[in-house]
PDB file of N, CA and C in Angstrom:
ATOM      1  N   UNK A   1     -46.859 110.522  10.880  1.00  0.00           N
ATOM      2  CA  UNK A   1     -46.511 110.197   9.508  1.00  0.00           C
ATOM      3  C   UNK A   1     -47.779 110.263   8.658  1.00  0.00           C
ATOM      4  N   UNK A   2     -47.902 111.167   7.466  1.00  0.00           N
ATOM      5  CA  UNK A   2     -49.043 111.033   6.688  1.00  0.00           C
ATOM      6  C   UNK A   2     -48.675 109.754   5.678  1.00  0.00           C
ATOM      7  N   UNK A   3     -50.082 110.008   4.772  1.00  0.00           N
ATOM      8  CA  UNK A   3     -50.202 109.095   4.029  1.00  0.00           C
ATOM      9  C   UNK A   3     -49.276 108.791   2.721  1.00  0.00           C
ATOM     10  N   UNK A   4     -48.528 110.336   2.416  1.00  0.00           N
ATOM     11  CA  UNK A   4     -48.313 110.434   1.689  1.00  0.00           C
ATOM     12  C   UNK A   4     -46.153 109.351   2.062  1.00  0.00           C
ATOM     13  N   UNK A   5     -46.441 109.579   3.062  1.00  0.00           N
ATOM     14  CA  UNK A   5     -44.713 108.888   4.045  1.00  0.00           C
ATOM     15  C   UNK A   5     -45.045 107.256   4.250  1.00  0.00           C
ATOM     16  N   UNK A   6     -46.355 106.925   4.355  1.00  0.00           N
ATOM     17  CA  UNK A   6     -46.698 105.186   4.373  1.00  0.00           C
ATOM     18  C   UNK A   6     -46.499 105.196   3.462  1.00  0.00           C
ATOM     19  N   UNK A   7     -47.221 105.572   2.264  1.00  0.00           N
ATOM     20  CA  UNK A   7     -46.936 105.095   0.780  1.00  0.00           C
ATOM     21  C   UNK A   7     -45.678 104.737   0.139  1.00  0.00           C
ATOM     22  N   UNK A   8     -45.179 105.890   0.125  1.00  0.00           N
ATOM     23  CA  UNK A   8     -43.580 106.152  -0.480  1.00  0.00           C
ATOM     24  C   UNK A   8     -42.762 105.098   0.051  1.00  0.00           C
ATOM     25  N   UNK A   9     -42.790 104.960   1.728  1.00  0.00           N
ATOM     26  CA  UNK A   9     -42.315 103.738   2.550  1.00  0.00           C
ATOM     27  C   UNK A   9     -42.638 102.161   2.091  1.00  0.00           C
ATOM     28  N   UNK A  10     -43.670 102.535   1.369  1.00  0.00           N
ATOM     29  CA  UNK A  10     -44.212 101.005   1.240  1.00  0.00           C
ATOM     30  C   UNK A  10     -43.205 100.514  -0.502  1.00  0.00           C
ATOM     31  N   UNK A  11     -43.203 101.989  -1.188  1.00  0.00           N
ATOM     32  CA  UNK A  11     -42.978 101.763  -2.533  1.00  0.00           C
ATOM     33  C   UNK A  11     -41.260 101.329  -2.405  1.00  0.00           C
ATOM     34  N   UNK A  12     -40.647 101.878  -1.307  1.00  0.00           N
ATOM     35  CA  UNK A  12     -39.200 101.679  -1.194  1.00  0.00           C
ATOM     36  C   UNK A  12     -38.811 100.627  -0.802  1.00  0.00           C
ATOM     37  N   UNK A  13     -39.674 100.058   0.646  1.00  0.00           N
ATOM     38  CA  UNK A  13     -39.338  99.105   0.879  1.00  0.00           C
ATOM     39  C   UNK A  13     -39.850  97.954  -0.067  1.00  0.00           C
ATOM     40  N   UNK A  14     -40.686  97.885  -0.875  1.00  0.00           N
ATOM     41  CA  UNK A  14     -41.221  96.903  -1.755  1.00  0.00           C
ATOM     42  C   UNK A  14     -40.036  97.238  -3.332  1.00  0.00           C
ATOM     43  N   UNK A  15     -39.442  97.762  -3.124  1.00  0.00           N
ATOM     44  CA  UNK A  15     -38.698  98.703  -4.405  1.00  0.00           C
ATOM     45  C   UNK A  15     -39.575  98.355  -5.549  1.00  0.00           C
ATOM     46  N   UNK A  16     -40.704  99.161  -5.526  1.00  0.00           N
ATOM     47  CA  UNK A  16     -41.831  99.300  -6.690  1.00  0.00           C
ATOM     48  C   UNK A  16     -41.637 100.459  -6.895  1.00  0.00           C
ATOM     49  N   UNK A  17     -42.292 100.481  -8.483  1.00  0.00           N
ATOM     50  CA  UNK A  17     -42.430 101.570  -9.323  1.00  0.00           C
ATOM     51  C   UNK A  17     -43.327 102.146  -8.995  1.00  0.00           C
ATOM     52  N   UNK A  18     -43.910 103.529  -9.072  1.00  0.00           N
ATOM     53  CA  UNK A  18     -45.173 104.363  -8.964  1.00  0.00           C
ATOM     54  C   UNK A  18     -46.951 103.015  -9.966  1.00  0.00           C
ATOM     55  N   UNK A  19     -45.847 103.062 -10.946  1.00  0.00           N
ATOM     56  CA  UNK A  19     -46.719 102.687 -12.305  1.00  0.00           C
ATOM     57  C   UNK A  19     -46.841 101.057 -11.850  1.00  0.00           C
ATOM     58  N   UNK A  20     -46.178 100.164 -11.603  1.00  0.00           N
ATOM     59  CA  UNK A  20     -46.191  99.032 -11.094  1.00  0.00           C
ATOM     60  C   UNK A  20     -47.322  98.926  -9.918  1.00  0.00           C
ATOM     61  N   UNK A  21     -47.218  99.562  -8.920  1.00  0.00           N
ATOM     62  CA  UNK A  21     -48.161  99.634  -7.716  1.00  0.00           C
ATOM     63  C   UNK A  21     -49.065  99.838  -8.196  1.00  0.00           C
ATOM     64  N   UNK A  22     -49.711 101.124  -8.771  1.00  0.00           N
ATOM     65  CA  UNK A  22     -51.017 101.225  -9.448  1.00  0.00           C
ATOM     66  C   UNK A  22     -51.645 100.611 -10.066  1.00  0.00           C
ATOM     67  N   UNK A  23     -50.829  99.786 -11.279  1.00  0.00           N
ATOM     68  CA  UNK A  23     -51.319  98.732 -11.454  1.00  0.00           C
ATOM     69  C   UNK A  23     -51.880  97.218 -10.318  1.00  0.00           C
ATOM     70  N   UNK A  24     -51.419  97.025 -10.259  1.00  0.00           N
ATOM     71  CA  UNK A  24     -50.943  96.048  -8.945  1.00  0.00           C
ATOM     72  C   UNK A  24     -52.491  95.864  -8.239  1.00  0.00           C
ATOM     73  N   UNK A  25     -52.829  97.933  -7.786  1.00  0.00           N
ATOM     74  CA  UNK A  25     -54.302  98.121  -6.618  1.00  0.00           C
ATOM     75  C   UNK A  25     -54.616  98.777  -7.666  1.00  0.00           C
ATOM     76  N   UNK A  26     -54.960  98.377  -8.990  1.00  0.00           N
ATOM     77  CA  UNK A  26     -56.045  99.278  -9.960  1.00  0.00           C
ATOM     78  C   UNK A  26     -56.826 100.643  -9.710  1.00  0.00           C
ATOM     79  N   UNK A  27     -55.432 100.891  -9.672  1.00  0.00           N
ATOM     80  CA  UNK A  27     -55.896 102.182 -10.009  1.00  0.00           C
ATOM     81  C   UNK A  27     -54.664 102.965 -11.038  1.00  0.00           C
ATOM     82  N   UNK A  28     -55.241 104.063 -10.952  1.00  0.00           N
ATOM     83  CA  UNK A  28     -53.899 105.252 -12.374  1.00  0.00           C
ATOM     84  C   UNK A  28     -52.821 105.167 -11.160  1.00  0.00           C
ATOM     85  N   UNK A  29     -51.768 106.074 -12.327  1.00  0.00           N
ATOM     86  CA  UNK A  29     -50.437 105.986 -11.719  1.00  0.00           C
ATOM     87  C   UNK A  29     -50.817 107.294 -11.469  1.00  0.00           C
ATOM     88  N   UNK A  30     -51.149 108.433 -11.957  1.00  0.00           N
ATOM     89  CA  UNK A  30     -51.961 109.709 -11.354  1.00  0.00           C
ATOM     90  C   UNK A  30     -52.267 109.433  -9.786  1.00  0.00           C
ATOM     91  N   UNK A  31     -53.487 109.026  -9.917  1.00  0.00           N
ATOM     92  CA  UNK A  31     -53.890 108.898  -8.520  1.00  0.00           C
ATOM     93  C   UNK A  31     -52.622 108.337  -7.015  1.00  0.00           C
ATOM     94  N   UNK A  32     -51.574 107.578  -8.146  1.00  0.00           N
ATOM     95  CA  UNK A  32     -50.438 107.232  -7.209  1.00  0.00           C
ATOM     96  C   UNK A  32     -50.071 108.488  -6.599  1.00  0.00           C
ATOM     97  N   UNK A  33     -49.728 109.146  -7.502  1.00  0.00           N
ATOM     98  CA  UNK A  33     -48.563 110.386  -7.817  1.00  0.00           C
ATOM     99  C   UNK A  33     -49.708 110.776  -6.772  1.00  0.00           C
ATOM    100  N   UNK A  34     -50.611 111.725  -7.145  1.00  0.00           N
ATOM    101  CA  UNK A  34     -51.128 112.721  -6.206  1.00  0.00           C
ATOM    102  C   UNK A  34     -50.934 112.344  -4.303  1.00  0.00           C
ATOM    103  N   UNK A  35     -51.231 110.952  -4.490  1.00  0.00           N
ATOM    104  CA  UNK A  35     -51.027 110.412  -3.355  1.00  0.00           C
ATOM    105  C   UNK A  35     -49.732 111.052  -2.059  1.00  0.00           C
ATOM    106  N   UNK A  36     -49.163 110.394  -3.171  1.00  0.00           N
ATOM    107  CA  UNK A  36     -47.705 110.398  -3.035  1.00  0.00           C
ATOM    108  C   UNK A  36     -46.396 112.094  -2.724  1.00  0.00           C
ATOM    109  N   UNK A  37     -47.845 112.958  -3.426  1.00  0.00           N
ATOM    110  CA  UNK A  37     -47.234 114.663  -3.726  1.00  0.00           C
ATOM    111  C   UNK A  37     -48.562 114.777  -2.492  1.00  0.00           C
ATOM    112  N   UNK A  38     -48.973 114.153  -1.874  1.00  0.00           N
ATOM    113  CA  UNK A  38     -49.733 114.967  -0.650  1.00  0.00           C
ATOM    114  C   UNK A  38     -51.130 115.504  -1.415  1.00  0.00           C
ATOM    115  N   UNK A  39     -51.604 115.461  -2.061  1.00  0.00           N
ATOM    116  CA  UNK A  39     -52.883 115.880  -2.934  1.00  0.00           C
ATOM    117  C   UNK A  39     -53.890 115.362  -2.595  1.00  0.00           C
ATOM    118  N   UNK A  40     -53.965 113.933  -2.160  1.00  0.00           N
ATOM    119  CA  UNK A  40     -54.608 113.188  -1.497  1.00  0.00           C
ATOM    120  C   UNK A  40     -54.116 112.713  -0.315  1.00  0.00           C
ATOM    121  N   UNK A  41     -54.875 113.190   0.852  1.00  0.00           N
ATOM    122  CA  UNK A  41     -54.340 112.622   2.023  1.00  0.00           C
ATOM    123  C   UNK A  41     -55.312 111.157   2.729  1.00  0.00           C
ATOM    124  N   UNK A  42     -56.337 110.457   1.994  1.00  0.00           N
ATOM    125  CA  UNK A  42     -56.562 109.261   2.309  1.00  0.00           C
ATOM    126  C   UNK A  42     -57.194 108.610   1.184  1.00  0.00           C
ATOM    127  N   UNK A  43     -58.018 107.213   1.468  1.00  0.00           N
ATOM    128  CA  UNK A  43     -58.064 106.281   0.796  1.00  0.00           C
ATOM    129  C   UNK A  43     -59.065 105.430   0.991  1.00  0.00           C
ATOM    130  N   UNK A  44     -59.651 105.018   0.739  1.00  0.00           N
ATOM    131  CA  UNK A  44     -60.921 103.910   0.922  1.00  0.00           C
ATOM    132  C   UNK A  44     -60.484 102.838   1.519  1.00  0.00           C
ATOM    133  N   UNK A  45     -61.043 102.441   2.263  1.00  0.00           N
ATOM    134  CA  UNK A  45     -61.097 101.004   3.211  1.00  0.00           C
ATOM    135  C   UNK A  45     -60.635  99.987   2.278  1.00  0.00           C
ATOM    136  N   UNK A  46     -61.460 100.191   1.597  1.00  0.00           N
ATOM    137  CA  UNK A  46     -61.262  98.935   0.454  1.00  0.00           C
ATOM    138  C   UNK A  46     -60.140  98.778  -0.144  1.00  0.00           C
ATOM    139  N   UNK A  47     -59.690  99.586  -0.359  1.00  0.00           N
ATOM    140  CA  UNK A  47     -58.197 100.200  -1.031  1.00  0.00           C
ATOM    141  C   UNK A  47     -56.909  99.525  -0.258  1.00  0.00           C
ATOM    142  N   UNK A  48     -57.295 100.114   0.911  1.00  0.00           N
ATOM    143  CA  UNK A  48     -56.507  99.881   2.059  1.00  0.00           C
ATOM    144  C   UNK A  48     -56.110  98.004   2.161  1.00  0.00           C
ATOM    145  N   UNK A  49     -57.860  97.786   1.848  1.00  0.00           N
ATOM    146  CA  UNK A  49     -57.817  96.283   2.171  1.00  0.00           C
ATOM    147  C   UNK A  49     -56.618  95.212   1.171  1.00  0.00           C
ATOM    148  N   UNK A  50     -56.723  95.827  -0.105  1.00  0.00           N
ATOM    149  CA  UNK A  50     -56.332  95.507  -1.255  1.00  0.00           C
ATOM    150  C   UNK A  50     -54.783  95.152  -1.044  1.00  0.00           C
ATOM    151  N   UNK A  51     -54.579  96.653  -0.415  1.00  0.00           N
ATOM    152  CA  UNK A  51     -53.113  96.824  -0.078  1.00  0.00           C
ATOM    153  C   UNK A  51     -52.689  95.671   0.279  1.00  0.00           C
ATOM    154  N   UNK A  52     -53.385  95.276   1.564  1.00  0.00           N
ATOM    155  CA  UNK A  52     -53.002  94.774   2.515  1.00  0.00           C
ATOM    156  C   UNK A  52     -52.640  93.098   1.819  1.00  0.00           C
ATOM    157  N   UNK A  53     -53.541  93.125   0.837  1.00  0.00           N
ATOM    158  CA  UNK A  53     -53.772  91.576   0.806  1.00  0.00           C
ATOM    159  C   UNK A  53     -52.559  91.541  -0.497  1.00  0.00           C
ATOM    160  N   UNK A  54     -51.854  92.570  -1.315  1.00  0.00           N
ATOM    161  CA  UNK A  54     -51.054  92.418  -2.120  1.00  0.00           C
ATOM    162  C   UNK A  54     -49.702  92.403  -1.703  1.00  0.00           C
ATOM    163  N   UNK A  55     -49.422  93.619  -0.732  1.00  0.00           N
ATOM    164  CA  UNK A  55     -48.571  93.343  -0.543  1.00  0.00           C
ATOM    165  C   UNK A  55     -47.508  93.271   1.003  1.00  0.00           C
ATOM    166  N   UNK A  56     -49.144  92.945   2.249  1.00  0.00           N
ATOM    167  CA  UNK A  56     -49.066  92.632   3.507  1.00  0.00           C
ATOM    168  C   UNK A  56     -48.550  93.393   4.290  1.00  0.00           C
ATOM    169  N   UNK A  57     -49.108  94.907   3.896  1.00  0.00           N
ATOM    170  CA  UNK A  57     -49.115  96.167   5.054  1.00  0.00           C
ATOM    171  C   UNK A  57     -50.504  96.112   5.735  1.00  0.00           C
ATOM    172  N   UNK A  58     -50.939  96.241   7.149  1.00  0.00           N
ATOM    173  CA  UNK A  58     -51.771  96.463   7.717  1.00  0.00           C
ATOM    174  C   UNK A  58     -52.599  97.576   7.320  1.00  0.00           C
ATOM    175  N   UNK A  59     -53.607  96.910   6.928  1.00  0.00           N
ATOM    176  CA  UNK A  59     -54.698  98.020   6.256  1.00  0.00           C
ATOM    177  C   UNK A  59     -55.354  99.215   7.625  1.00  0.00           C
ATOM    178  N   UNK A  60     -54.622  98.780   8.980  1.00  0.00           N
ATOM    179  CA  UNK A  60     -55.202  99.948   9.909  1.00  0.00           C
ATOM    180  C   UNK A  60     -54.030 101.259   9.609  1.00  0.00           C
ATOM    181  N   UNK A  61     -52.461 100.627   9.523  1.00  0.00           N
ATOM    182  CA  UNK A  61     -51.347 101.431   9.330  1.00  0.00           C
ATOM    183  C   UNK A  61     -51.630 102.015   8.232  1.00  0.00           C
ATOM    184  N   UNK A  62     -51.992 101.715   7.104  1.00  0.00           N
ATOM    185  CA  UNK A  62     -51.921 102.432   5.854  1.00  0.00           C
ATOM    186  C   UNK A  62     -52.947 103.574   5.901  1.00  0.00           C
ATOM    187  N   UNK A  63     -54.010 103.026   6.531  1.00  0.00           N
ATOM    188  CA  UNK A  63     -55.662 104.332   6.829  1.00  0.00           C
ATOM    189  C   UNK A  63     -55.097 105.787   7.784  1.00  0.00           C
ATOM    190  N   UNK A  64     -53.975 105.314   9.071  1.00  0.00           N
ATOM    191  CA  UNK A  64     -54.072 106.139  10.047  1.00  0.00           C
ATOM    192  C   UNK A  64     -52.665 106.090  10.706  1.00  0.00           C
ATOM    193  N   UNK A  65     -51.694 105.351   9.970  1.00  0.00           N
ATOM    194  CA  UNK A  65     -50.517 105.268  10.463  1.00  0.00           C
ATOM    195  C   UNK A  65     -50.642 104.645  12.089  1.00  0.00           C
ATOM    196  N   UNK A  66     -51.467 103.974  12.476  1.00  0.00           N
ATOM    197  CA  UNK A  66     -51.244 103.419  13.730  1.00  0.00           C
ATOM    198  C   UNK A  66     -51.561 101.821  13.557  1.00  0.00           C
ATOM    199  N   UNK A  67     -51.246 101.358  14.698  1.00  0.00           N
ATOM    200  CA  UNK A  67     -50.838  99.962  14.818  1.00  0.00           C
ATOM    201  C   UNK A  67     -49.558  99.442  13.891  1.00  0.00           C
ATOM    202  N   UNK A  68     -49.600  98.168  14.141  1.00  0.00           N
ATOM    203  CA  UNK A  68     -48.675  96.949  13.017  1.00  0.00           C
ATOM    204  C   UNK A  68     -48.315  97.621  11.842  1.00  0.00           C
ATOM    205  N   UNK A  69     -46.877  97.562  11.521  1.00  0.00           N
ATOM    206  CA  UNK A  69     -47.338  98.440  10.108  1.00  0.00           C
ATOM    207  C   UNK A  69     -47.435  97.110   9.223  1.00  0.00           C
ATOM    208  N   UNK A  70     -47.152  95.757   9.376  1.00  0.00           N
ATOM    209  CA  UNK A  70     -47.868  94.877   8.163  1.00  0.00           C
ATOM    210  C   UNK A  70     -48.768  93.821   9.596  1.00  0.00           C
ATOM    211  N   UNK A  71     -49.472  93.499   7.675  1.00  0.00           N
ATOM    212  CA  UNK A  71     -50.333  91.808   8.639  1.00  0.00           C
ATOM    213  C   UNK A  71     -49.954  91.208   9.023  1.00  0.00           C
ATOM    214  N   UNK A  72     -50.388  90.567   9.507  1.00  0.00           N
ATOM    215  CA  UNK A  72     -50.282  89.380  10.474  1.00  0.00           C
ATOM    216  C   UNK A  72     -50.828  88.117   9.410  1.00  0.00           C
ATOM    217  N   UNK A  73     -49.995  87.469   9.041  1.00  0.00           N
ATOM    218  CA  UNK A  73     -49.972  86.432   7.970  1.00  0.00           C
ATOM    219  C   UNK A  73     -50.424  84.878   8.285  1.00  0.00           C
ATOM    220  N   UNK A  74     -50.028  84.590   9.851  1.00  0.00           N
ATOM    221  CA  UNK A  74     -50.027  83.860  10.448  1.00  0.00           C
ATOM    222  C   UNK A  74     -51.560  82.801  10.766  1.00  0.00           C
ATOM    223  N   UNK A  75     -52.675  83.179   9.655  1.00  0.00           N
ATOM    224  CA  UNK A  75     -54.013  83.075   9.687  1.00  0.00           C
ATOM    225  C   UNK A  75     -54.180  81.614   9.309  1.00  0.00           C
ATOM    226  N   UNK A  76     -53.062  80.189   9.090  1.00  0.00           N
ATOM    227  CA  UNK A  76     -52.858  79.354   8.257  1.00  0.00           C
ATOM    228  C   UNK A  76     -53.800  78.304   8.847  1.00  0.00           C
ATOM    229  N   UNK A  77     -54.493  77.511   8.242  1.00  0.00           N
ATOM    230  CA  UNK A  77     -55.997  76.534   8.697  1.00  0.00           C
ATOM    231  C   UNK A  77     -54.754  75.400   9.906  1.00  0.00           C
ATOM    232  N   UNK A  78     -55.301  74.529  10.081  1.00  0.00           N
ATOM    233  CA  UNK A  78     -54.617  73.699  10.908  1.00  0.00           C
ATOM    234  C   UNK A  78     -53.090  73.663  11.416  1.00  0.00           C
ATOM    235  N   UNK A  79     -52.832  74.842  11.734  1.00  0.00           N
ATOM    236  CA  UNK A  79     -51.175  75.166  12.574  1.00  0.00           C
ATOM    237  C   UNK A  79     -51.400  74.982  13.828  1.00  0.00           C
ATOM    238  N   UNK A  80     -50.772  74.655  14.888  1.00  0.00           N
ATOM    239  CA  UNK A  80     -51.025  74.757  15.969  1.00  0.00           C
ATOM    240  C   UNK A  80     -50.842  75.662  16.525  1.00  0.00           C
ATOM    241  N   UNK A  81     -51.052  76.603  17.791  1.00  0.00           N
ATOM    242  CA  UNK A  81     -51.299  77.418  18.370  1.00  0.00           C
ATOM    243  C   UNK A  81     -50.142  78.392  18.822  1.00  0.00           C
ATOM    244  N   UNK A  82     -49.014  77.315  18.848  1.00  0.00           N
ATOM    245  CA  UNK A  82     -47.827  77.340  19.285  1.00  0.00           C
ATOM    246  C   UNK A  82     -46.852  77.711  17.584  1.00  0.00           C
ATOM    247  N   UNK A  83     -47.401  76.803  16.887  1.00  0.00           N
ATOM    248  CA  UNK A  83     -46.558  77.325  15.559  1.00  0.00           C
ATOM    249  C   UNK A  83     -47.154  78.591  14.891  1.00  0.00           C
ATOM    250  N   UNK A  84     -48.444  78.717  15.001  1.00  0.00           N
ATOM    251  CA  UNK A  84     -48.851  79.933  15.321  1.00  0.00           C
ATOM    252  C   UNK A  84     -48.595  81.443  15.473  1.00  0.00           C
ATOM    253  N   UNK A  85     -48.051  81.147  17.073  1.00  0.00           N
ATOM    254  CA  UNK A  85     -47.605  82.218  17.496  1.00  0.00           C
ATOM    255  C   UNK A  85     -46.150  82.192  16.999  1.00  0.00           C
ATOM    256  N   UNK A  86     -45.192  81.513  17.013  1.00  0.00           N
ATOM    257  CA  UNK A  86     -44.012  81.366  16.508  1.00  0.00           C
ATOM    258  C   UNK A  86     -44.442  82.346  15.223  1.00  0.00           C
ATOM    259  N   UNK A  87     -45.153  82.047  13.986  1.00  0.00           N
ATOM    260  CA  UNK A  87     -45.263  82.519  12.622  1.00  0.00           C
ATOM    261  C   UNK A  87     -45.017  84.280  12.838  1.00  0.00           C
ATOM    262  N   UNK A  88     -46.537  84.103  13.694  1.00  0.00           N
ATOM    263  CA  UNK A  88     -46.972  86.031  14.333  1.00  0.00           C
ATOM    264  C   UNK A  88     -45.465  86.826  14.736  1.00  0.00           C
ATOM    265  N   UNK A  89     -44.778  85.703  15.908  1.00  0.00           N
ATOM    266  CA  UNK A  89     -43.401  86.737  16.010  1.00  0.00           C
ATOM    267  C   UNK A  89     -42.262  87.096  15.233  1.00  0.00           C
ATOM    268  N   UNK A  90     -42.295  85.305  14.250  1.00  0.00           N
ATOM    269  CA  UNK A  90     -41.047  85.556  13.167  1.00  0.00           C
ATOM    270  C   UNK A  90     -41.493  86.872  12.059  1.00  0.00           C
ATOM    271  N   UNK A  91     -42.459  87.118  11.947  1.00  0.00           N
ATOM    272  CA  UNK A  91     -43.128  88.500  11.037  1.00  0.00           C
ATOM    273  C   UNK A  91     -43.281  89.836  11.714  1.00  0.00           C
ATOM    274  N   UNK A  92     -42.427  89.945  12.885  1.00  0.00           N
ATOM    275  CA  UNK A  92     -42.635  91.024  13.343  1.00  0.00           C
ATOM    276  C   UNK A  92     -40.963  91.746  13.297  1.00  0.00           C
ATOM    277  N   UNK A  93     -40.303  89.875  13.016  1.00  0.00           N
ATOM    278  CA  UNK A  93     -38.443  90.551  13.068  1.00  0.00           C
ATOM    279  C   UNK A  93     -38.415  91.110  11.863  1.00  0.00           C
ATOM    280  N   UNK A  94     -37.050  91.769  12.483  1.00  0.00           N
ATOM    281  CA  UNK A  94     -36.038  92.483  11.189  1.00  0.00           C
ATOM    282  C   UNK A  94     -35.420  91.360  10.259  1.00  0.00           C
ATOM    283  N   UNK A  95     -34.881  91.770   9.113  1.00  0.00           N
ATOM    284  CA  UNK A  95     -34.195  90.826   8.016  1.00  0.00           C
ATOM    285  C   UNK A  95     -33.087  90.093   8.931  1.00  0.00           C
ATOM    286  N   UNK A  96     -32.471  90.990   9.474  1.00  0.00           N
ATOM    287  CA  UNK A  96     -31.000  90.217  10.222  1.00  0.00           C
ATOM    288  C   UNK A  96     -31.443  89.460  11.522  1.00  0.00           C
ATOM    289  N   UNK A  97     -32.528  89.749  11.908  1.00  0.00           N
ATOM    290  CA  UNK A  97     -33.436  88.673  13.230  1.00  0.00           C
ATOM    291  C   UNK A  97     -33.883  87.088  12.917  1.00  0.00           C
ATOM    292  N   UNK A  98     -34.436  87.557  10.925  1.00  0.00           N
ATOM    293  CA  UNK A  98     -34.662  86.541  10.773  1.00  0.00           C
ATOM    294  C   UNK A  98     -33.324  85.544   9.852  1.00  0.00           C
ATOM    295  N   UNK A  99     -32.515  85.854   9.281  1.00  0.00           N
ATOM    296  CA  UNK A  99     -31.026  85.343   9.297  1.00  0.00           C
ATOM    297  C   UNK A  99     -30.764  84.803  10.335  1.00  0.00           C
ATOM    298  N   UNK A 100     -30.630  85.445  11.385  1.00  0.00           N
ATOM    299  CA  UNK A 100     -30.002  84.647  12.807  1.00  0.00           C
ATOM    300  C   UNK A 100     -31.163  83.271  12.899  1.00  0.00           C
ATOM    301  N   UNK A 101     -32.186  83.204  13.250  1.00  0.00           N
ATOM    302  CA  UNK A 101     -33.033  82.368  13.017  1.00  0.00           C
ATOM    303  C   UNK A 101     -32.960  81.284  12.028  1.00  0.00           C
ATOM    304  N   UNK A 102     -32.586  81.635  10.981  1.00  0.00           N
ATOM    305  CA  UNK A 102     -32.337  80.677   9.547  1.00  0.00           C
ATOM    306  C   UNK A 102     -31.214  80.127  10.084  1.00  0.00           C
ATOM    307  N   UNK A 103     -29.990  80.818  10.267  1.00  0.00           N
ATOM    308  CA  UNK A 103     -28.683  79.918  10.840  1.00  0.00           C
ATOM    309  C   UNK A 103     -28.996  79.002  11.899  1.00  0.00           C
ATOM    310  N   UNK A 104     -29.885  79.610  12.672  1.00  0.00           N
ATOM    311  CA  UNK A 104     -30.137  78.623  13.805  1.00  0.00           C
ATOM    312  C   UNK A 104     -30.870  77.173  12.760  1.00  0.00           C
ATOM    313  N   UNK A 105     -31.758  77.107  12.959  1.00  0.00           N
ATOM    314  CA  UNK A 105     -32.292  76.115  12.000  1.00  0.00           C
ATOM    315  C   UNK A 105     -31.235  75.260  11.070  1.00  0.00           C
ATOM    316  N   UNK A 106     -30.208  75.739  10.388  1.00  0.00           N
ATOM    317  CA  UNK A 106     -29.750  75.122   9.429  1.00  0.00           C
ATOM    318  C   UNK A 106     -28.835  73.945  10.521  1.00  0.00           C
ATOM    319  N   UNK A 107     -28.421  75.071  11.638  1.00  0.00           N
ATOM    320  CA  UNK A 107     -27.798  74.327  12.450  1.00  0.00           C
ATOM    321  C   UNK A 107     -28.189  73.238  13.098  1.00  0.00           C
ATOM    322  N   UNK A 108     -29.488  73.161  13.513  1.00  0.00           N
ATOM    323  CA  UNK A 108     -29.985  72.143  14.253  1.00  0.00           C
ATOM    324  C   UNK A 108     -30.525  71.262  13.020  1.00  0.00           C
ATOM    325  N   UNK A 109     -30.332  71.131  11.841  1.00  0.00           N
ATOM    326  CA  UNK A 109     -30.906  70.514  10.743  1.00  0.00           C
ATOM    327  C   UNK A 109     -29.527  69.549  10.721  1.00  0.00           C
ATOM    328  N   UNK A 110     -27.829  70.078  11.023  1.00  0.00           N
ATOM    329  CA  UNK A 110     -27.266  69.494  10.948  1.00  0.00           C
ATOM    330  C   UNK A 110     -26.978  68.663  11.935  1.00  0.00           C
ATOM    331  N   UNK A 111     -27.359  69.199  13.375  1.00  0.00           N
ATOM    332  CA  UNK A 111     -27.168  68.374  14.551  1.00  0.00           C
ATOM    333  C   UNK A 111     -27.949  67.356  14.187  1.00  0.00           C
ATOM    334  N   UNK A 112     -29.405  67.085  14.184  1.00  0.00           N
ATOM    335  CA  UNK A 112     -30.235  66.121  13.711  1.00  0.00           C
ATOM    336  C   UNK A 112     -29.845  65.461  12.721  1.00  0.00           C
ATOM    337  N   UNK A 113     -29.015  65.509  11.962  1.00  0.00           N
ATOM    338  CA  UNK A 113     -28.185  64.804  10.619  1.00  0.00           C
ATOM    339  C   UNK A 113     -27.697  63.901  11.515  1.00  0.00           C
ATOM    340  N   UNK A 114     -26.550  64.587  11.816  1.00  0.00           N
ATOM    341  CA  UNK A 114     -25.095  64.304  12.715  1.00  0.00           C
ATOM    342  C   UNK A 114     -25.628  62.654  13.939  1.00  0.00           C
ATOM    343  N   UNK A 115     -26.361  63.341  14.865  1.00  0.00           N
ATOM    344  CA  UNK A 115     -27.199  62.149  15.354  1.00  0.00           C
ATOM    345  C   UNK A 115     -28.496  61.297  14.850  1.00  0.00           C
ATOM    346  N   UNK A 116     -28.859  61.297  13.969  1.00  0.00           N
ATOM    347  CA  UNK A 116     -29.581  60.710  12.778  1.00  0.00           C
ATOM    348  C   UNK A 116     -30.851  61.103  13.780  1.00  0.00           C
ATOM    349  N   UNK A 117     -31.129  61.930  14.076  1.00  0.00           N
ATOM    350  CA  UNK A 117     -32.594  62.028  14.913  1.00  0.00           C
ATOM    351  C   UNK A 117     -34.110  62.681  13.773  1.00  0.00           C
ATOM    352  N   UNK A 118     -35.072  61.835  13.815  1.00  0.00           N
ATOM    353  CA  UNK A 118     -35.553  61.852  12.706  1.00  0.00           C
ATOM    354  C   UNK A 118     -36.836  62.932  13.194  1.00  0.00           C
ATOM    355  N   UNK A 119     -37.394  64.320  12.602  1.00  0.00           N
ATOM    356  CA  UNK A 119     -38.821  64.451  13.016  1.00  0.00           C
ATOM    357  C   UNK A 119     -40.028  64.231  13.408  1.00  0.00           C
ATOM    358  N   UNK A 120     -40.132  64.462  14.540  1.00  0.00           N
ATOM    359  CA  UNK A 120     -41.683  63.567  14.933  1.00  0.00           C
ATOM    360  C   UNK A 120     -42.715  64.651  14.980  1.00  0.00           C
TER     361      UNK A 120
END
């Protein structure tokens, strides 16, 4: 997949505008476009980094199409190790992985009602 198929991917799945994104990683909507029409086939690190931190695609995926295609978000100061890793895997599901997950939760929010069992 070139650069020009991450991008477009990123703009669809984010349903952004050409002109919105550019703004967004300061730069022209030109430089989008060319991107985007294959004119430019890469991008500065930095760029990449930007990406990453706006709108949490892996700045290695966006450089070279390999690895993770987003970050790993899961960087949060005092989580435990275990909630942690929980974070790392819930960001790796699909929308309907993480639905099933939400139902679960709501459910055990009501069991814990139901038997008045309080969080520890």
């Amino acid at each position: 997949m070139e650069l020009k198929d991450r991008m477009q991917m990123l703009l669809d799945e984010q349903n952004i505008k050409r002109k919105d994104f550019a703004c967004t990683i300061k730069v022209t909507e030109g430089y989008v476009s060319n991107i985007l029409n294959g004119k430019r086939d890469h991008i500065s690190d930095s760029l990449a980094l930007l990406i990453e931190q706006k709108y949490g695609y892996s700045a290695q995926w966006i450089l070279t199409g390999k690895g993770e295609r987003y970050a790993l978000q899961s960087k949060v100061p005092n989580l435990s190790p275990t909630k942690k890793r929980l974070i790392a895997q819930i960001e790796k599901m699909s929308d309907s992985e993480i639905n099933a997950i939400k139902v679960f939760i709501e459910s055990l929010d009501k069991y814990k009602e139901a038997f008045q069992i309080k969080n520890t």
